[in-house]
Protein backbone atom coordinates (compact mmCIF):
# COMPACT_ATOMS: atom_id res chain seq x y z
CA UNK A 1 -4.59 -21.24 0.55
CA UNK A 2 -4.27 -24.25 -1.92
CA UNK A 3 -1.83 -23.76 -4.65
CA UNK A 4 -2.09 -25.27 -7.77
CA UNK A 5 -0.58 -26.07 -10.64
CA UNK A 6 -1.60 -26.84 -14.43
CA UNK A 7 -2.59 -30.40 -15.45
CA UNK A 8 -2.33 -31.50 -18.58
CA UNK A 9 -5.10 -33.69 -19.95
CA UNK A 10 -4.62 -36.25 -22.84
CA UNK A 11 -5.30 -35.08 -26.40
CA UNK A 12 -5.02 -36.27 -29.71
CA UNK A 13 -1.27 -35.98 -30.36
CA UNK A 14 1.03 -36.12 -33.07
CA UNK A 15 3.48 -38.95 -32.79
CA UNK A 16 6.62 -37.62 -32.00
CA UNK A 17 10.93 -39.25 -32.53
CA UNK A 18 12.06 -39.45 -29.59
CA UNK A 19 15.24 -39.84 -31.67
CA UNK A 20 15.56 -36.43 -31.99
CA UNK A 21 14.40 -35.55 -28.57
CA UNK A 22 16.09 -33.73 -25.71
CA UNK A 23 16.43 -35.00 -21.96
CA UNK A 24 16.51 -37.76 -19.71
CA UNK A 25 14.10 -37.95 -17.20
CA UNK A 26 11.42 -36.06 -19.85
CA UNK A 27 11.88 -35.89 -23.58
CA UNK A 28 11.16 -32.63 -25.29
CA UNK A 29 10.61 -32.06 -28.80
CA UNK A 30 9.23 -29.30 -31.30
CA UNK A 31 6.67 -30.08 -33.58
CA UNK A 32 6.06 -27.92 -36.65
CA UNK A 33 1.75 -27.97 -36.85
CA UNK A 34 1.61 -26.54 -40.05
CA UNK A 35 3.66 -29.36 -41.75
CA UNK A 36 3.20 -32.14 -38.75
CA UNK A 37 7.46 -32.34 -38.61
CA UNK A 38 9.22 -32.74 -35.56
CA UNK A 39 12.40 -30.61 -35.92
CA UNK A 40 15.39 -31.65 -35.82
CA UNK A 41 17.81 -30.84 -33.45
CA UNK A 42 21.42 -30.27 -33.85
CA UNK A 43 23.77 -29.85 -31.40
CA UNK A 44 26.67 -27.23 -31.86
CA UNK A 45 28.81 -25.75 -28.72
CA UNK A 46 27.53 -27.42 -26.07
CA UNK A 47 23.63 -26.53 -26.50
CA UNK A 48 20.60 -27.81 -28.93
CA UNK A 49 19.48 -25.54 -31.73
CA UNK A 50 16.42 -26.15 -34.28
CA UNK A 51 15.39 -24.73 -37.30
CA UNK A 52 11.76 -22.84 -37.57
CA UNK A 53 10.34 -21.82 -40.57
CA UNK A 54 8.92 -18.34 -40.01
CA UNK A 55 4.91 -18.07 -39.82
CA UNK A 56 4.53 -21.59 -38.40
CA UNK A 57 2.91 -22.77 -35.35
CA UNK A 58 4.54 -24.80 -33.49
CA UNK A 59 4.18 -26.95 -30.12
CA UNK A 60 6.82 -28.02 -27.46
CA UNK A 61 6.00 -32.04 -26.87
CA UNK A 62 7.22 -33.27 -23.45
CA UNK A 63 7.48 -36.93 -22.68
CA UNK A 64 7.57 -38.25 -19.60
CA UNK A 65 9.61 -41.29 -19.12
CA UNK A 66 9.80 -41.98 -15.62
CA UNK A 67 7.46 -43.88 -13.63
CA UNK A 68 6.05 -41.13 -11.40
CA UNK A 69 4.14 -37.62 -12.02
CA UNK A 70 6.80 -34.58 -13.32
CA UNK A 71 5.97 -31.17 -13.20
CA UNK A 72 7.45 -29.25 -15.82
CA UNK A 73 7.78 -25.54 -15.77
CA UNK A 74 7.61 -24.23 -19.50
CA UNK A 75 9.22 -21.05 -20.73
CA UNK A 76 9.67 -19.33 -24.53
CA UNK A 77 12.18 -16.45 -25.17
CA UNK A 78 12.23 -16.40 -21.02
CA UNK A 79 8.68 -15.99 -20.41
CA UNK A 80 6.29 -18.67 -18.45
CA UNK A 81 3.68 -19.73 -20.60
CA UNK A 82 1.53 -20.49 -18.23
CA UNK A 83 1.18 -17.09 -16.64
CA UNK A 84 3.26 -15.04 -18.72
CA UNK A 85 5.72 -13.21 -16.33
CA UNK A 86 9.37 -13.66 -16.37
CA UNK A 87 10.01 -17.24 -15.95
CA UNK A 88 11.46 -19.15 -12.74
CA UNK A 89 12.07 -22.20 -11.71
CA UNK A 90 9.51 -21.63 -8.52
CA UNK A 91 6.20 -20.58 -11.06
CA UNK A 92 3.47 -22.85 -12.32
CA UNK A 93 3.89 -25.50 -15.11
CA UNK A 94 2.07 -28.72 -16.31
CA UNK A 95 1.72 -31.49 -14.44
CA UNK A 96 2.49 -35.26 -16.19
CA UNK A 97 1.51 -38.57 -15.17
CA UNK A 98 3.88 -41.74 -15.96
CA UNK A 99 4.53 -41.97 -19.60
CA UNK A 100 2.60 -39.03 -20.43
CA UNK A 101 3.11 -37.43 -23.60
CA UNK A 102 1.60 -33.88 -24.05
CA UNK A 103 2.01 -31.25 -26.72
CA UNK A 104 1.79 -27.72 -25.35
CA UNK A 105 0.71 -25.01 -27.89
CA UNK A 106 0.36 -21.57 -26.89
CA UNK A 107 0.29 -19.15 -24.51
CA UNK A 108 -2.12 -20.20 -22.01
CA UNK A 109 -5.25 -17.62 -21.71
CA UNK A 110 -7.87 -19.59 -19.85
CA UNK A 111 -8.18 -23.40 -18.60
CA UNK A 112 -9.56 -23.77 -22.25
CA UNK A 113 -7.92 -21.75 -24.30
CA UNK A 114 -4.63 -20.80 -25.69
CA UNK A 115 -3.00 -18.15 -28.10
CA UNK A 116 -0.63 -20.10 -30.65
CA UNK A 117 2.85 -20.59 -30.60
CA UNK A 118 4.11 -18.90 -33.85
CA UNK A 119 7.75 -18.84 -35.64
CA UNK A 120 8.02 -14.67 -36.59
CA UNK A 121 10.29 -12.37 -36.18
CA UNK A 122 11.95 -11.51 -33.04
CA UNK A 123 10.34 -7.42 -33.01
CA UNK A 124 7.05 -9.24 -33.35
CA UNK A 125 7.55 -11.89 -30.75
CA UNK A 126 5.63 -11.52 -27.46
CA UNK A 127 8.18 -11.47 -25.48
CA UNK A 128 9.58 -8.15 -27.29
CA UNK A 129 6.20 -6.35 -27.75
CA UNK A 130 6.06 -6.97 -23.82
CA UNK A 131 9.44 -5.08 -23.36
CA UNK A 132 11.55 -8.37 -22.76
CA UNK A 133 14.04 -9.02 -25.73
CA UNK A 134 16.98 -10.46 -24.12
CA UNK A 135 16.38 -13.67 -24.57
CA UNK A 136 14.56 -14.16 -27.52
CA UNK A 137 15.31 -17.73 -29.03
CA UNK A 138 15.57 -20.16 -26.56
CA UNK A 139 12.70 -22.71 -24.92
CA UNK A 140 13.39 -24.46 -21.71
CA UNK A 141 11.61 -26.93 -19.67
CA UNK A 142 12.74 -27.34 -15.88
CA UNK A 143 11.51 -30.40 -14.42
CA UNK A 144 10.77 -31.80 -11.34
CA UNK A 145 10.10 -35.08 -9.26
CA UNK A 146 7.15 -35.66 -7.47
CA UNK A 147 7.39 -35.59 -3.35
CA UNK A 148 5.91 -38.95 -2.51
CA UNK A 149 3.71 -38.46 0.64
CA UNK A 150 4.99 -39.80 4.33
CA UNK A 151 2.93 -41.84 6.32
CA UNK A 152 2.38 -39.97 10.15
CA UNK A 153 2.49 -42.26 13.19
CA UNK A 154 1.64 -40.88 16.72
CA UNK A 155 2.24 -43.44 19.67
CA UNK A 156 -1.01 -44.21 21.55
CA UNK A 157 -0.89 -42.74 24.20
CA UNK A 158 -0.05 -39.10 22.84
CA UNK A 159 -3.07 -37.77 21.92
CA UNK A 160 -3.84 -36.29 18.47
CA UNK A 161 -3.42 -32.42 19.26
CA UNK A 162 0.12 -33.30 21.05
CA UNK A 163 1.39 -34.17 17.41
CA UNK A 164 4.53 -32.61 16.78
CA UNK A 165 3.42 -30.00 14.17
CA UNK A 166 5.18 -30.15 10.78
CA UNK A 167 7.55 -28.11 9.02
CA UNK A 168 6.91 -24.81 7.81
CA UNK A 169 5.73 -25.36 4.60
CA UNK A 170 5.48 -29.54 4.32
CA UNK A 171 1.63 -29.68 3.93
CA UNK A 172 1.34 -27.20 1.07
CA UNK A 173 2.89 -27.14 -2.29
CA UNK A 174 5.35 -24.82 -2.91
CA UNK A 175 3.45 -23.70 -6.55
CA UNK A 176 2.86 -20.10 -7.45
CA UNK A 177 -1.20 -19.91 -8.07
CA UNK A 178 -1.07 -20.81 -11.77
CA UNK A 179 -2.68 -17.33 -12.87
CA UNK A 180 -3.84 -15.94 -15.84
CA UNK A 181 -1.67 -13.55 -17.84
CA UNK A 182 -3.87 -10.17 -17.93
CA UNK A 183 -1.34 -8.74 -20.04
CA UNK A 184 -1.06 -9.00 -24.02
CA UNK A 185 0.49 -7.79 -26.90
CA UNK A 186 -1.78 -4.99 -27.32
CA UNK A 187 -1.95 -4.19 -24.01
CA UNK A 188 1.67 -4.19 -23.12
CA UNK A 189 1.88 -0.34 -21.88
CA UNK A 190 0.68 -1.97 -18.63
CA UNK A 191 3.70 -4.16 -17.23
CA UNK A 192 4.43 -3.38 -14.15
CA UNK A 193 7.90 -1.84 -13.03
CA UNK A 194 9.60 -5.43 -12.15
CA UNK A 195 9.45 -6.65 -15.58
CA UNK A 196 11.72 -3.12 -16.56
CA UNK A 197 13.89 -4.72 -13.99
CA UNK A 198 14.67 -7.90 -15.25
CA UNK A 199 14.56 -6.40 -18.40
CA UNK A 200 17.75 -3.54 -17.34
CA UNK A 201 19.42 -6.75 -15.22
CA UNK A 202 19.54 -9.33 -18.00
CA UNK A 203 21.11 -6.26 -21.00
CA UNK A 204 23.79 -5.50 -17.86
CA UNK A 205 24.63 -8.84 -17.86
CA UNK A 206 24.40 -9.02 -22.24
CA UNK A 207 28.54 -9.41 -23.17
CA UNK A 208 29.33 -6.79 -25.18
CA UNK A 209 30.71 -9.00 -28.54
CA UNK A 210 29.47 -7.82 -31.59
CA UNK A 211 26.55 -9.99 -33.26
CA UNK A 212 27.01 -11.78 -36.38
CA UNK A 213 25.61 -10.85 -39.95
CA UNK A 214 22.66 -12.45 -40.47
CA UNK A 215 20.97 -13.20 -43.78
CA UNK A 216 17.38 -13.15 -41.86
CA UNK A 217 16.04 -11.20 -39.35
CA UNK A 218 16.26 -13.14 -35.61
CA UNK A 219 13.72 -15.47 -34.91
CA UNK A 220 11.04 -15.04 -32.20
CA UNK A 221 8.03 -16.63 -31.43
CA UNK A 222 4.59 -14.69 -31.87
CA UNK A 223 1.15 -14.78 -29.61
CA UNK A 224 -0.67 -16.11 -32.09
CA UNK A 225 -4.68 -16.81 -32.73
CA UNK A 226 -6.94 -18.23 -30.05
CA UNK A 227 -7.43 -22.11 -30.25
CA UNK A 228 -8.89 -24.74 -27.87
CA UNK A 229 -6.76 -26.24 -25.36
CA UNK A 230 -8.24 -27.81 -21.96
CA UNK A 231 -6.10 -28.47 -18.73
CA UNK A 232 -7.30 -28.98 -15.05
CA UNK A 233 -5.63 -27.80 -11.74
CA UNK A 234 -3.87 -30.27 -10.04
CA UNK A 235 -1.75 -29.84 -6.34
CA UNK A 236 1.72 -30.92 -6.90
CA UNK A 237 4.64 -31.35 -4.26
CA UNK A 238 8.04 -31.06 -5.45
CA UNK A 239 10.68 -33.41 -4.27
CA UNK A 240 13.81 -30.72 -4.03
CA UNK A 241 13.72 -26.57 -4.66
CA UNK A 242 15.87 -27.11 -7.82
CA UNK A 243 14.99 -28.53 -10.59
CA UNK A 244 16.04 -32.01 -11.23
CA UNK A 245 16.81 -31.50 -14.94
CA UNK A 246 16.80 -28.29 -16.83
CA UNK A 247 16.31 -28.59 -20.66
CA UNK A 248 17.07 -25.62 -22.87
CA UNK A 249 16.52 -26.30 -26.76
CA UNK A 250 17.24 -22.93 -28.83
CA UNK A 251 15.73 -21.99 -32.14
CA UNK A 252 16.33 -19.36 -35.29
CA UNK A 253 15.65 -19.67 -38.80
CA UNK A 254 17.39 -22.10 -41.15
CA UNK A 255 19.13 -19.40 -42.98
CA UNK A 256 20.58 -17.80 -40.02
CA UNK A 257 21.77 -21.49 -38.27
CA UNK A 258 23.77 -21.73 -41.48
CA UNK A 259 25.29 -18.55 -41.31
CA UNK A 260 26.04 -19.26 -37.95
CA UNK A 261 28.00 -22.64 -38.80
CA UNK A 262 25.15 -24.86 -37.24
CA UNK A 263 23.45 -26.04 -40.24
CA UNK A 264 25.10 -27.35 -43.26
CA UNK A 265 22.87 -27.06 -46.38
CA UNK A 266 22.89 -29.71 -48.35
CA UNK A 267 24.52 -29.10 -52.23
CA UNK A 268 22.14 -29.22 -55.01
CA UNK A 269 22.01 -32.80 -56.53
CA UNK A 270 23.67 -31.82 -60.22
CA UNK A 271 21.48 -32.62 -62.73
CA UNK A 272 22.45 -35.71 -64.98
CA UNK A 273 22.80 -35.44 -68.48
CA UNK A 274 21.07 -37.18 -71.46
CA UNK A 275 23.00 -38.64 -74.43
CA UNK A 276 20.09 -37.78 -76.65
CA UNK A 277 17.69 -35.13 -74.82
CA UNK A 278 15.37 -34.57 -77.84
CA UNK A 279 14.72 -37.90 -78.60
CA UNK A 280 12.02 -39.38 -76.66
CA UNK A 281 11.04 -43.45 -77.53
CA UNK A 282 7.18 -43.72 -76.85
CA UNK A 283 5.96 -47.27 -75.96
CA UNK A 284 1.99 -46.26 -75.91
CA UNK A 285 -0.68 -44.53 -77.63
CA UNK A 286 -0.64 -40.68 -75.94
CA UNK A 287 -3.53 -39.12 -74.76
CA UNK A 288 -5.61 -37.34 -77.18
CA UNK A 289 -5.01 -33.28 -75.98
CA UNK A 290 -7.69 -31.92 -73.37
């Protein structure tokens, strides 16, 4: 059976700074819709951290800047969002051509249609209302090289069914079907019994340290409304099991990266004072009133 992977078609796009982009071998960015602002990222301990503004959609933007095809398997508060099980590195993602720049928004329903990212809060993000909270807060992007195909030679006088056969494996690609999630937020009383796993193995492996006092409530991201959003299947081959960069960008609200120490806010500009502030000169006639 073919396997097949997610392709992502151009689009209209929003321009993104690759300034404030993560990676090497693809660029990732967020991109706030609802005010067209790519968020900045600030890097504290070790990791990359924006700031969402709660009730936002937003998109993750990946670049690719290398000069052949990446595939790049997508996941938001440790779900795929193409299929919407508990990511890994071995599930479907969206396929890039050279210099490719693609914006992905939503929780993939159909080849045409997604449900939209949205900044809410973390008991209202999908991945909680599907029984998964342990890691709210966090996007990543694993991405891999393209296997470039190998030319077969047979000597002449071997004929064609004496081949030796290939490996196990080396004619397929080694894609999970890219299926469609059948499971929502109101229909989350369905998940099946491995989910529960992963969910028990990841709060063993939780530390125990107390969390810090936040001012806001955690961020999470929501399964927004419907919107249009066409892809096509492509095969892919992937040059190595492992990903050949993994890029992990996490997210909360501004309030809370300040309490945490990430964020400075800015001070208030003081306002500066007038020698004479009820005497106004006029230079014109005024504007009769109404």
């Amino acid at each position: 059976m073919k396997r097949t992977a997610c392709f992502a078609t151009l689009a209209a796009l929003l321009t993104s700074h690759d300034a404030l982009a993560v990676g090497a071998i693809a660029n990732v960015t967020i991109i706030d819709r609802d005010s067209g602002v790519t968020l900045s990222t600030h890097f504290y301990h070790g990791e990359y951290w924006v700031a969402g503004t709660p009730g936002a959609r937003y998109a993750i933007e990946i670049h690719n800047c290398v000069g052949g095809r990446l595939l790049a398997v997508t996941s938001v508060d440790g779900v795929n969002v193409l299929s919407g099980a508990t990511a890994g590195w071995d599930q479907a993602g969206y396929v890039y051509n050279p210099g490719e720049r693609y914006q992905i928004t939503g929780w993939r329903k159909t080849n045409a249609e997604v449900a939209a990212f949205t900044f809410t809060d973390s008991s209202n993000s999908y991945a909680e209302r599907t029984r998964r909270p342990a890691n709210v807060g966090v996007i990543g992007v694993a991405v891999f090289r393209e296997r470039q195909p190998q030319a077969l030679y047979a000597p002449p006088n071997i004929a064609p069914s004496a081949r030796q056969p290939e490996a196990p494996g080396a004619g397929e690609s080694n894609l999970e079907l890219a299926r469609q999630s059948t499971v929502t937020a109101a229909t989350a009383a369905g998940l099946s019994a491995g989910i529960a796993a992963d969910q028990a193995r990841a709060s063993a492996a939780t530390p125990s340290t107390a969390p810090l006092s936040m001012p806001a409530p955690k961020l999470g991201t929501g399964h927004g409304e419907r919107e249009y959003s066409y892809v096509e299947n492509t095969e892919f081959r992937r040059m190595q099991s492992e990903p050949n960069e993994v890029i992990r960008i996490r997210y909360d609200s501004l309030d809370n990266l300040v309490a945490m120490g990430i964020v400075r806010r800015p001070r208030p500009t003081p306002p500066v004072p007038n020698p004479f502030p009820d005497s106004q000169e006029r230079q014109f006639v005024p504007d009769p009133p109404g």
